[in-house]
N, C-alpha and C. Protein backbone atom coordinates (compact mmCIF):
# COMPACT_ATOMS: atom_id res chain seq x y z
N UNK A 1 -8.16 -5.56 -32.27
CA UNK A 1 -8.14 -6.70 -33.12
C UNK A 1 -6.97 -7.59 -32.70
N UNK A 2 -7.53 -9.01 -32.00
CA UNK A 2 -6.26 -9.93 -32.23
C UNK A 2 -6.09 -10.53 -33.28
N UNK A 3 -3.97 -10.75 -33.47
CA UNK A 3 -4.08 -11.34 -34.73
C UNK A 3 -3.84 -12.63 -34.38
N UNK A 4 -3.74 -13.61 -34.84
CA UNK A 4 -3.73 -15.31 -34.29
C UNK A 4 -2.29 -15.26 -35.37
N UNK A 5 -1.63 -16.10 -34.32
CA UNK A 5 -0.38 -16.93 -34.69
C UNK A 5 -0.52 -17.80 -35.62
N UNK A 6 0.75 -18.05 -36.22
CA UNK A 6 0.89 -19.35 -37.24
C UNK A 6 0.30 -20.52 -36.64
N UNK A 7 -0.48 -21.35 -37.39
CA UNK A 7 -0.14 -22.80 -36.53
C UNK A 7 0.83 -23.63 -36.72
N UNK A 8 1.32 -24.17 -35.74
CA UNK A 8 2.61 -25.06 -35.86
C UNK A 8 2.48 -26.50 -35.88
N UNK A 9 3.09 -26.73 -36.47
CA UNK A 9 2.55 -28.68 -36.57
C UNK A 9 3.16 -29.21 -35.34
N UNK A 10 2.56 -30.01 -34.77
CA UNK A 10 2.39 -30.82 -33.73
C UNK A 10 3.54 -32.19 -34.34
N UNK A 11 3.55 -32.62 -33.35
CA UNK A 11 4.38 -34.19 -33.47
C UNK A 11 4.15 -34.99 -33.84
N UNK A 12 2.61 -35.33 -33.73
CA UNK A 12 1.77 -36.07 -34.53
C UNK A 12 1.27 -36.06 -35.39
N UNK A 13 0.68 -35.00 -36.34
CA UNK A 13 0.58 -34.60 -37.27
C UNK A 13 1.84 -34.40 -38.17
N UNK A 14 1.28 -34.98 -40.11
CA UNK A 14 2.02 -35.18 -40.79
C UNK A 14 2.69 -34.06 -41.15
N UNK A 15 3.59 -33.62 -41.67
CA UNK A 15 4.24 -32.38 -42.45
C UNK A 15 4.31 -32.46 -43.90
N UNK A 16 3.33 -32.01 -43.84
CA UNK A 16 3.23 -31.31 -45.18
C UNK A 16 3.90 -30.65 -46.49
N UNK A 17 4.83 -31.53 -47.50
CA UNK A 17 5.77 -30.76 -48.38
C UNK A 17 5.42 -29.23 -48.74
N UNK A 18 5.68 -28.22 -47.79
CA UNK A 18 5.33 -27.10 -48.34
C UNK A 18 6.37 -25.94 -48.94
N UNK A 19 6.40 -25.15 -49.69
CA UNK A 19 6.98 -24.14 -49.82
C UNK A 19 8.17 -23.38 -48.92
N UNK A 20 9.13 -23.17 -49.12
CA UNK A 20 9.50 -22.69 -47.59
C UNK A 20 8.48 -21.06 -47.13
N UNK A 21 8.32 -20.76 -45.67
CA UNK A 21 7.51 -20.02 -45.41
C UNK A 21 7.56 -18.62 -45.44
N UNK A 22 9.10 -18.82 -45.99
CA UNK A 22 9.37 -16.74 -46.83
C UNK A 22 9.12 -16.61 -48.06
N UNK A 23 9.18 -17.88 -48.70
CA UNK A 23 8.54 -17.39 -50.17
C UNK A 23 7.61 -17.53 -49.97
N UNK A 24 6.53 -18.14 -49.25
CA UNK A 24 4.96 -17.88 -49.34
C UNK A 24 4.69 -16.20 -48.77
N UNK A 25 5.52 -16.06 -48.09
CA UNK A 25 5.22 -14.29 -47.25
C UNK A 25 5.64 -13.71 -48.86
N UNK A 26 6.50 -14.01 -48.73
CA UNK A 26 7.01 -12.90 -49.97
C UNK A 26 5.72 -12.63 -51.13
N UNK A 27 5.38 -13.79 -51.62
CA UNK A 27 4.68 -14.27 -52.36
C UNK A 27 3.19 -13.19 -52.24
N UNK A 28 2.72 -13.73 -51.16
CA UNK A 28 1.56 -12.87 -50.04
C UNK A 28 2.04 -11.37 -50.08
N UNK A 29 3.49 -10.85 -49.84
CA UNK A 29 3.61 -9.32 -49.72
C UNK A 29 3.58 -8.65 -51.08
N UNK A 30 4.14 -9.36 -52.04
CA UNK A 30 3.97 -8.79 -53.25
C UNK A 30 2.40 -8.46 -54.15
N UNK A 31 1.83 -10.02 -54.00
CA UNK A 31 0.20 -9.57 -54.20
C UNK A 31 -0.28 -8.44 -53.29
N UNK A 32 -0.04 -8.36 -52.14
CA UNK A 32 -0.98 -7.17 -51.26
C UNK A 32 -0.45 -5.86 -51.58
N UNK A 33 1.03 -5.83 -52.34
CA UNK A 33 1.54 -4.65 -52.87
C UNK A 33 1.07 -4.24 -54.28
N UNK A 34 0.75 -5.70 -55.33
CA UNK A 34 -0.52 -5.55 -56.28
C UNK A 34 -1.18 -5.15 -55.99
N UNK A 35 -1.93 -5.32 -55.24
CA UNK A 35 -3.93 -5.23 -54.72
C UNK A 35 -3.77 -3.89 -54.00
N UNK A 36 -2.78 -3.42 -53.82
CA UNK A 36 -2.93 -1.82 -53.11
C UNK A 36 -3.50 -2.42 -51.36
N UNK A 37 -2.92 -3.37 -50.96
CA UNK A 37 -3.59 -3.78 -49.77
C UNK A 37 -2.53 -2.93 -48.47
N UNK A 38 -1.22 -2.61 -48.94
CA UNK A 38 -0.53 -2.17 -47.67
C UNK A 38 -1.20 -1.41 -47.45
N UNK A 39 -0.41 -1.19 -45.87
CA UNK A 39 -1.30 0.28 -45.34
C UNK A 39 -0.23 1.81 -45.88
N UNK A 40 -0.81 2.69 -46.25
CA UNK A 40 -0.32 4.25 -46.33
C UNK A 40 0.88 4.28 -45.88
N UNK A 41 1.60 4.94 -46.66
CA UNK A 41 3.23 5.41 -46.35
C UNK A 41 4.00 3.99 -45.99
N UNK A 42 3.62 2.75 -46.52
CA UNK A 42 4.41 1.57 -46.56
C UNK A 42 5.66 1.24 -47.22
N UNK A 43 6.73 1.31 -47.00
CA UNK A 43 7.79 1.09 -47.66
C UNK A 43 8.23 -0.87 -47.45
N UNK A 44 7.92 -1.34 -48.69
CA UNK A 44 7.81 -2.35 -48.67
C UNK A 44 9.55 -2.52 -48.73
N UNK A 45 10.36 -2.38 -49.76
CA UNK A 45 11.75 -2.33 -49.93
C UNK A 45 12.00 -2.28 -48.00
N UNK A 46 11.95 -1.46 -47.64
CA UNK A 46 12.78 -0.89 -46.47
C UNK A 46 12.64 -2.08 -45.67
N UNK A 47 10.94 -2.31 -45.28
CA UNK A 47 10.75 -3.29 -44.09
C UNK A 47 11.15 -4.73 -44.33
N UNK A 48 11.61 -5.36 -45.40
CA UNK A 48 11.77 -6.56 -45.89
C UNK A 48 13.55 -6.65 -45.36
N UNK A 49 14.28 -5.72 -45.43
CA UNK A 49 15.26 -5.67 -44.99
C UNK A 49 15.78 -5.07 -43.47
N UNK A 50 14.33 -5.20 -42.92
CA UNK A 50 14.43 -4.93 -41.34
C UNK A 50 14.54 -6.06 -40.82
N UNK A 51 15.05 -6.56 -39.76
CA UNK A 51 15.15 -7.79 -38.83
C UNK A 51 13.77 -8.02 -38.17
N UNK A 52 13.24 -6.70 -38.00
CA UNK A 52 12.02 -7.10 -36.80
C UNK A 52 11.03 -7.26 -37.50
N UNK A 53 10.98 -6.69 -39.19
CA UNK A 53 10.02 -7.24 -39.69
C UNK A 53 9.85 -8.60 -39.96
N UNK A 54 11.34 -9.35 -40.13
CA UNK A 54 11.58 -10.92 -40.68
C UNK A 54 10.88 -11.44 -39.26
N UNK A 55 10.98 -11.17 -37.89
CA UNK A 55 10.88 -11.90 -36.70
C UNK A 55 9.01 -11.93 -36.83
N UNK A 56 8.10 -10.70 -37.74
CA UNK A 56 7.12 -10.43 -37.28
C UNK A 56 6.43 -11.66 -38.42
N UNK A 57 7.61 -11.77 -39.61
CA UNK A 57 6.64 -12.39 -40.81
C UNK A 57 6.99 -14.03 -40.13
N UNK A 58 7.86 -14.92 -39.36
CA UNK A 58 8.17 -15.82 -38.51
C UNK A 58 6.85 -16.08 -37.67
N UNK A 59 6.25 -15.34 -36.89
CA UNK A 59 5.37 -15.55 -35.51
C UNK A 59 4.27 -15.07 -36.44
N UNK A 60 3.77 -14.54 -36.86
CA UNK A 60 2.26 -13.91 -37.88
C UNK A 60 2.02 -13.98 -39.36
N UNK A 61 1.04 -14.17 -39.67
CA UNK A 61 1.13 -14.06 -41.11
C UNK A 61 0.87 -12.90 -41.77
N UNK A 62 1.31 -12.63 -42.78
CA UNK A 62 1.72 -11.78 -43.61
C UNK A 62 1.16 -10.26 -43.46
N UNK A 63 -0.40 -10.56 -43.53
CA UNK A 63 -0.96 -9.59 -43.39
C UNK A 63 -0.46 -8.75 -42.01
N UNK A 64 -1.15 -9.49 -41.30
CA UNK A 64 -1.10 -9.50 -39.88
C UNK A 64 0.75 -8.88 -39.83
N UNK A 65 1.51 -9.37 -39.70
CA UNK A 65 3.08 -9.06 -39.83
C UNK A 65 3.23 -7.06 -40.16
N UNK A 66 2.71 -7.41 -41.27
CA UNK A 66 2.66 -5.68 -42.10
C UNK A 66 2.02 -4.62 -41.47
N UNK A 67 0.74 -4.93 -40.75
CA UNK A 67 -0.16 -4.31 -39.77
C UNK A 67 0.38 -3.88 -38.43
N UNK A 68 1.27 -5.30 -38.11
CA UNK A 68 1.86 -4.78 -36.64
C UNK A 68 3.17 -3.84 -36.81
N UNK A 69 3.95 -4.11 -37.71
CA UNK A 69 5.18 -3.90 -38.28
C UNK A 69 5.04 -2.23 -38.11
N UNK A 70 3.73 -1.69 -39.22
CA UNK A 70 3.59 -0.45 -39.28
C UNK A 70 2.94 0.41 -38.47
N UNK A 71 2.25 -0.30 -37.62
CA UNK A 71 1.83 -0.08 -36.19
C UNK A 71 3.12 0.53 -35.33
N UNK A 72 4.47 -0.37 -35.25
CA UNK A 72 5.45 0.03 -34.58
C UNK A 72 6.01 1.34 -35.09
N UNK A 73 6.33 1.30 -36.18
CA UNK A 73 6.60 2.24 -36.99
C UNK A 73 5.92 3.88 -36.75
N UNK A 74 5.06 3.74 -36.91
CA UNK A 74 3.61 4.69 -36.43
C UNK A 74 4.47 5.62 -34.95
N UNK A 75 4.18 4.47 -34.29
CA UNK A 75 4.71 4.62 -32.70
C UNK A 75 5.88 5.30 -32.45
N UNK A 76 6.99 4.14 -33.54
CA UNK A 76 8.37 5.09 -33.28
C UNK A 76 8.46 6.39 -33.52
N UNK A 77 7.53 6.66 -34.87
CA UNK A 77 7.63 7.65 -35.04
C UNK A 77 6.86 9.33 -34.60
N UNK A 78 6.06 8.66 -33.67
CA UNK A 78 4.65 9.42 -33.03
C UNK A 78 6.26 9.44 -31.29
N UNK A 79 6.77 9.24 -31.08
CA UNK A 79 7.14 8.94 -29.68
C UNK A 79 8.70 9.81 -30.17
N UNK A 80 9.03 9.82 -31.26
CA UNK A 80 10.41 10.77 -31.28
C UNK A 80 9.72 12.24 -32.20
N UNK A 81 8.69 12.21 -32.53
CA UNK A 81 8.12 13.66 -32.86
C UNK A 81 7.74 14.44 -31.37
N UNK A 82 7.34 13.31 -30.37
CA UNK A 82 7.04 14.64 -29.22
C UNK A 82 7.93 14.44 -28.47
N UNK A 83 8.97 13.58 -28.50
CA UNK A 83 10.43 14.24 -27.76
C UNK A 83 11.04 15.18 -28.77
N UNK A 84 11.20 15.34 -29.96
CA UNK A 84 11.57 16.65 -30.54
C UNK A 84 10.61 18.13 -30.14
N UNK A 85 9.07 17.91 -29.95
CA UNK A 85 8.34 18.82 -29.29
C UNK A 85 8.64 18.92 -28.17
N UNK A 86 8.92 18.34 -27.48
CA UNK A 86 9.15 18.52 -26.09
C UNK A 86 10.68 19.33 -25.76
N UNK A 87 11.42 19.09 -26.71
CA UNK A 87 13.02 19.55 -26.31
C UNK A 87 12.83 20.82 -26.85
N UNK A 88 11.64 21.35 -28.19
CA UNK A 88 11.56 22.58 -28.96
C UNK A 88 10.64 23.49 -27.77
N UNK A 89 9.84 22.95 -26.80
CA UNK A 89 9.04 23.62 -26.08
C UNK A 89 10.34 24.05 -25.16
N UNK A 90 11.00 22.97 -24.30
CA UNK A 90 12.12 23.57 -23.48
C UNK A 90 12.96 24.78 -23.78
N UNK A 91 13.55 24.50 -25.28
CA UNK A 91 14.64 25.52 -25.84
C UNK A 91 13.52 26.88 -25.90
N UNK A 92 12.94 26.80 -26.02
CA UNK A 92 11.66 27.97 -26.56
C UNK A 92 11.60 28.69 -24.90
N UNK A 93 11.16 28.03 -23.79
CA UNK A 93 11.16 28.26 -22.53
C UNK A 93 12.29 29.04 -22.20
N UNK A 94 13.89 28.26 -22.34
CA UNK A 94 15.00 28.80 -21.65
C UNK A 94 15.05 30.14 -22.45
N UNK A 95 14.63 30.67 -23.99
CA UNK A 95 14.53 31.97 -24.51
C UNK A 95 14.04 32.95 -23.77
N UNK A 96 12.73 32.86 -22.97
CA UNK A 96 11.84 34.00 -22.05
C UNK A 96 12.35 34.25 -21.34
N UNK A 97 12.20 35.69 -21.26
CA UNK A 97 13.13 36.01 -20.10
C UNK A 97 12.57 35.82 -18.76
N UNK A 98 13.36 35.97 -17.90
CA UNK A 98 13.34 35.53 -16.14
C UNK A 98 12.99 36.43 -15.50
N UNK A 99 12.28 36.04 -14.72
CA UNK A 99 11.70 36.46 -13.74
C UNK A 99 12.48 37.93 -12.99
N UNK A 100 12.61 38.37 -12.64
CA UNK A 100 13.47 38.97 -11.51
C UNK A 100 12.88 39.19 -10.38
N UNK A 101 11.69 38.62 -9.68
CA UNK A 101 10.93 38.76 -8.53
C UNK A 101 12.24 37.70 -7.88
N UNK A 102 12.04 38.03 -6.79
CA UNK A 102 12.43 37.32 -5.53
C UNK A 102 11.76 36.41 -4.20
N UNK A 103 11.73 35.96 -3.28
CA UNK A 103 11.14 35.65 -2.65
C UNK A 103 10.77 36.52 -1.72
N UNK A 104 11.79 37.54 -1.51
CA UNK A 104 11.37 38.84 -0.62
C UNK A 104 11.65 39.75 -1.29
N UNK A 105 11.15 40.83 -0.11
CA UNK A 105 10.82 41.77 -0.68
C UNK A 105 11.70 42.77 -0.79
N UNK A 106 11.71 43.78 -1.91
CA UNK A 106 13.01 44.24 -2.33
C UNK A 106 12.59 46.03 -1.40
N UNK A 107 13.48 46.23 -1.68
CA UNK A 107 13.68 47.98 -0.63
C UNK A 107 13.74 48.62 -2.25
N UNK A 108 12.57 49.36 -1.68
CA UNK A 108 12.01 50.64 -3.05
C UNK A 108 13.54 51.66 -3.08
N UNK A 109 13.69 51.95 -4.44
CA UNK A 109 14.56 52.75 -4.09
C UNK A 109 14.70 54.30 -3.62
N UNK A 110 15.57 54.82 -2.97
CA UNK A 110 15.22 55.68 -2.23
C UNK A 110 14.85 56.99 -3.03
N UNK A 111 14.38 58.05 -2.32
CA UNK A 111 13.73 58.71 -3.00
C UNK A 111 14.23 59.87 -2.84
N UNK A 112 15.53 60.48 -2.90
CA UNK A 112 16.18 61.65 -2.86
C UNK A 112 15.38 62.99 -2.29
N UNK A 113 14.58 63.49 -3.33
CA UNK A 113 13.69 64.66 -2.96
C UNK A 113 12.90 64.24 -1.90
N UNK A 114 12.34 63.63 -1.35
CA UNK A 114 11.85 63.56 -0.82
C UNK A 114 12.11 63.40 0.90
N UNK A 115 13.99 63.37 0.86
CA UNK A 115 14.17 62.87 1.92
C UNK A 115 14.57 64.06 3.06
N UNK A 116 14.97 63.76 4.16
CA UNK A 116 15.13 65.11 4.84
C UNK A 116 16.63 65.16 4.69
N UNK A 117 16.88 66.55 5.07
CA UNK A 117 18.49 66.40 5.38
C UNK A 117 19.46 65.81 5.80
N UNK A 118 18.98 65.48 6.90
CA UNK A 118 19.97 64.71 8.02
C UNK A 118 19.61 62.95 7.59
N UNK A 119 18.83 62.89 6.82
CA UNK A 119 18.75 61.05 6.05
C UNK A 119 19.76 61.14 4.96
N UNK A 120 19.40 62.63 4.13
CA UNK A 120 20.42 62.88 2.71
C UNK A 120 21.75 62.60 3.33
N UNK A 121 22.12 63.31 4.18
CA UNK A 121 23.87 63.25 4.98
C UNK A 121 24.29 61.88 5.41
N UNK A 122 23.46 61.06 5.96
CA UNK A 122 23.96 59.56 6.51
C UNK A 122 23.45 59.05 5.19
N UNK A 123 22.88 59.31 4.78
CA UNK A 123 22.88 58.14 2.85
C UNK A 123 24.29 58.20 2.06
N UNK A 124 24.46 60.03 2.29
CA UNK A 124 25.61 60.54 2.00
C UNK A 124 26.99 59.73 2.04
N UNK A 125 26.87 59.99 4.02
CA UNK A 125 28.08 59.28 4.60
C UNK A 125 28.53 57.94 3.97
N UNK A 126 27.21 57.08 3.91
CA UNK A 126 27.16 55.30 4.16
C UNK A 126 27.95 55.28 2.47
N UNK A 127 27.27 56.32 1.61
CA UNK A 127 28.39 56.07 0.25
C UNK A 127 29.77 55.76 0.90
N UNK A 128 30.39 57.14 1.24
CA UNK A 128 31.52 57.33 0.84
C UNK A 128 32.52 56.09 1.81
N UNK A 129 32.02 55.99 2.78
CA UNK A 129 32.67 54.93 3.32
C UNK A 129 32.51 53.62 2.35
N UNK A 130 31.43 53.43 2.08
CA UNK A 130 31.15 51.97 0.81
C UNK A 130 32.57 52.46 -0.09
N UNK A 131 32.77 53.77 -0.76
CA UNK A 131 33.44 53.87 -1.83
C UNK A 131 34.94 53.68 -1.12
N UNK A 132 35.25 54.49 0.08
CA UNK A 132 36.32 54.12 0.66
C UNK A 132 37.09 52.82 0.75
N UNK A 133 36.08 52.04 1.39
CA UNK A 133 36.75 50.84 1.40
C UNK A 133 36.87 49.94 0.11
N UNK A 134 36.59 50.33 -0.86
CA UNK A 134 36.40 49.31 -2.66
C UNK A 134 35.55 49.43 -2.59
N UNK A 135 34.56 48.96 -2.02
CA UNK A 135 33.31 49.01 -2.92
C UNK A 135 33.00 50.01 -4.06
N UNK A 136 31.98 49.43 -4.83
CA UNK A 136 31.65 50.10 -6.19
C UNK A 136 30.46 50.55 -5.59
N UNK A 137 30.24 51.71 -5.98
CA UNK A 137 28.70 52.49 -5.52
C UNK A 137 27.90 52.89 -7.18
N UNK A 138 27.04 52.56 -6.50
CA UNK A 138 25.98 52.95 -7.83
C UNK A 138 24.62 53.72 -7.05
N UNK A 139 24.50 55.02 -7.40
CA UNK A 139 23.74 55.70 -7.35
C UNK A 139 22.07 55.87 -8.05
């Protein structure tokens, strides 16, 4: 739906003693707040003291003004609910735990019984030198 602009008087055309054009909005917002005409979850108080609503009731009329107004509104508020979903999906993510695969492949650990003697003795050895020099050995 387009909404059509105010018309603006031309240069040639007379001007018309009219009302100034916020008390006719006003005028217009209060009946449509009679008539149950806003749209759902309208806070008439709030938007009257917004700037961008004054700029919307300026360039559109009234109706039209309230429609786009809460349109934005809608938006702002549809566009910081799924950046709060979006930051609750992340935090939720960094909770799971990690992976511990690697890109290669890891060495099974060894298998004691199974090994022969002379592997047990140099597994043996390769400790104690690890422990010799600092190293920490874990078995």
């Amino acid at each position: 739906m387009i909404f059509k602009k105010k018309p603006e008087p031309t240069e040639n055309e007379p001007v018309e003693q009219e009302e100034n054009p916020f008390t006719e909005a006003a005028n217009t917002l209060v009946a449509m707040e009679k008539n149950g005409e806003l749209p759902e979850d309208f806070d008439l108080e709030a938007a009257v003291q917004d700037r961008a609503f004054a700029e919307l009731l300026g360039e559109f009329e009234p109706k039209a003004a309230v429609r786009i107004y809460a349109a934005e509104r809608r938006a702002e508020q549809a566009e910081s609910s799924a950046k709060e979903r979006m930051s609750e999906q992340v935090r939720a993510r960094k909770a799971l735990p990690k992976s511990q695969r690697t890109d290669r492949a890891i060495a099974p650990a060894p298998d004691y019984m199974a090994m022969s003697k002379e592997a047990f003795s140099a597994l043996e050895r390769q400790y104690r030198n690890a422990a010799h020099s600092g190293n920490r050995v874990h078995i």
